[in-house]
Protein backbone atom coordinates (compact mmCIF):
# COMPACT_ATOMS: atom_id res chain seq x y z
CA UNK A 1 0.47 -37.73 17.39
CA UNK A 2 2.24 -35.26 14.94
CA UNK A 3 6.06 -34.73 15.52
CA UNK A 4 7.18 -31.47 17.14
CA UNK A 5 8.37 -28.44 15.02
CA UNK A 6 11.84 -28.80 15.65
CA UNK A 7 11.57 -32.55 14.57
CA UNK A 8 9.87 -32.16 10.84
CA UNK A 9 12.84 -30.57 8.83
CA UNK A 10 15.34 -32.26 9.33
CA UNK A 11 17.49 -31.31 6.32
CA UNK A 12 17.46 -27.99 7.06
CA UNK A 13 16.29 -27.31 10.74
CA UNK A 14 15.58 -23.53 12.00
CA UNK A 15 18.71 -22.80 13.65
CA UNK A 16 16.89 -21.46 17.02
CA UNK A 17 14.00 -24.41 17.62
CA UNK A 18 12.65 -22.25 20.52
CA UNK A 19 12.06 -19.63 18.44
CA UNK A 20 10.37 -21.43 15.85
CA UNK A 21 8.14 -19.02 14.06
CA UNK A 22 9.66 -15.50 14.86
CA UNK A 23 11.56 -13.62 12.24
CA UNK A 24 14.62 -13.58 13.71
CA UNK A 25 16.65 -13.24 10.69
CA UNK A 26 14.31 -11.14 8.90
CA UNK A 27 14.24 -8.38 12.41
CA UNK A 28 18.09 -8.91 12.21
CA UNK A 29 18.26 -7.51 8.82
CA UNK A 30 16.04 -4.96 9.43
CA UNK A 31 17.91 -3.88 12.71
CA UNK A 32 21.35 -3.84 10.44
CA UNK A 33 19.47 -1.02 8.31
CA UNK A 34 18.99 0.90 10.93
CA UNK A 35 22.28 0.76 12.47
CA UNK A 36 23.83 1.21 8.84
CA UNK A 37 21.63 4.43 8.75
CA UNK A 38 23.35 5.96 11.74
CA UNK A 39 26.64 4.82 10.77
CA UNK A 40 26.65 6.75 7.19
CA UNK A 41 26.42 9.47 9.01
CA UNK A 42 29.67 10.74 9.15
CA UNK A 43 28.68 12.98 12.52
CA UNK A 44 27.62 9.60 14.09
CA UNK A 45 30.14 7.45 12.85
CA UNK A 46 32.95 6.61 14.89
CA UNK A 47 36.25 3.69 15.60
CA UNK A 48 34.21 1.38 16.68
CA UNK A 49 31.20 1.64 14.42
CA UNK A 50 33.95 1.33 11.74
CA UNK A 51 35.31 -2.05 13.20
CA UNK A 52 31.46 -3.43 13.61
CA UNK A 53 30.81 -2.34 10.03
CA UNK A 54 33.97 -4.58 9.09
CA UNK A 55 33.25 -7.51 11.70
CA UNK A 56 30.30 -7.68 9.68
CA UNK A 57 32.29 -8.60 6.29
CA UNK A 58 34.12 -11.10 8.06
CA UNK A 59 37.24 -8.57 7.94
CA UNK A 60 38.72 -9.79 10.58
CA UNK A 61 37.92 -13.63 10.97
CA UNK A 62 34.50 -15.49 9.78
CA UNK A 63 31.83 -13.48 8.45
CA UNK A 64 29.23 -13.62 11.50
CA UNK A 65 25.43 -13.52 10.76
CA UNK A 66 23.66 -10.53 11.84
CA UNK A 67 21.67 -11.81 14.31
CA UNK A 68 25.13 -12.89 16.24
CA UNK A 69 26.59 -9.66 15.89
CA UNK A 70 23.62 -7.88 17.14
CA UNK A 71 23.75 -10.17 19.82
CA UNK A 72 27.53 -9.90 20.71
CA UNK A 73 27.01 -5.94 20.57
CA UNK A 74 23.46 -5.03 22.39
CA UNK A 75 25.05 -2.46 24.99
CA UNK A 76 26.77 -0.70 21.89
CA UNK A 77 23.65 -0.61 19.57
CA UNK A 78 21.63 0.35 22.33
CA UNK A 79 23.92 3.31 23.39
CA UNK A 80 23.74 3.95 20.16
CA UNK A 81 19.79 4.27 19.77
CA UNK A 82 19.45 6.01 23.06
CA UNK A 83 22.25 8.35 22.21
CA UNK A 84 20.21 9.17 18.91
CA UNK A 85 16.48 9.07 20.75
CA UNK A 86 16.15 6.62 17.92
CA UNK A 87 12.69 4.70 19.32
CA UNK A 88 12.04 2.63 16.48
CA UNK A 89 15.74 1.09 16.99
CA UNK A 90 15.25 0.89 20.56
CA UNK A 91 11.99 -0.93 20.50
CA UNK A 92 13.16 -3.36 17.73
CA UNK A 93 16.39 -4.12 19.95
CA UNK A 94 14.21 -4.81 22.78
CA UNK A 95 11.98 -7.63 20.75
CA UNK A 96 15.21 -8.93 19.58
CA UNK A 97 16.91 -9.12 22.48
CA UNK A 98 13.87 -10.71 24.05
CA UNK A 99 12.96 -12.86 21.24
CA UNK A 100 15.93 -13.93 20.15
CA UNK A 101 18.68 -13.57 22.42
């Protein structure tokens, strides 16, 4: 019997075993393009968009990944998207929240 997925790399083990297979990173990145997209905007940028853009750096503690800002900001980025009638973002939120989250 063949070991689990979560239990053949060992050195360096996907950091969400439940999610083993699913682009999480890879639909983060993507999801920080779009939210960098609105945010150049100068009509639809705004204080906190600013701070988020700088959390990201690590400009005020650790540099998170994006998948844990995304996480630690859905209501925001989703506000966002709706606010914009921005479908794409709000459909790629919703399989990252649901996948990933």
């Amino acid at each position: 019997m063949g070991k689990c997925a979560c239990q053949q790399n060992k050195a360096k083990p996907d950091r969400y075993v439940s999610f083993d297979g699913i682009d999480c990173e890879g639909n983060a990145r993507l999801m920080m393009e779009m939210i960098l997209a609105h945010a150049a905007d100068p009509a639809k940028s705004n204080k906190f968009w600013d701070y988020f853009l700088k959390k990201r750096e690590g400009g005020s503690g650790p540099k998170p990944d994006d998948l844990f800002l995304i996480h630690s900001n859905l209501n925001q980025i989703r506000e966002l998207f709706e606010q914009y009638e921005d479908e794409s973002g709000l459909k790629l939120l919703d399989k990252i929240e649901i996948e990933c989250c």
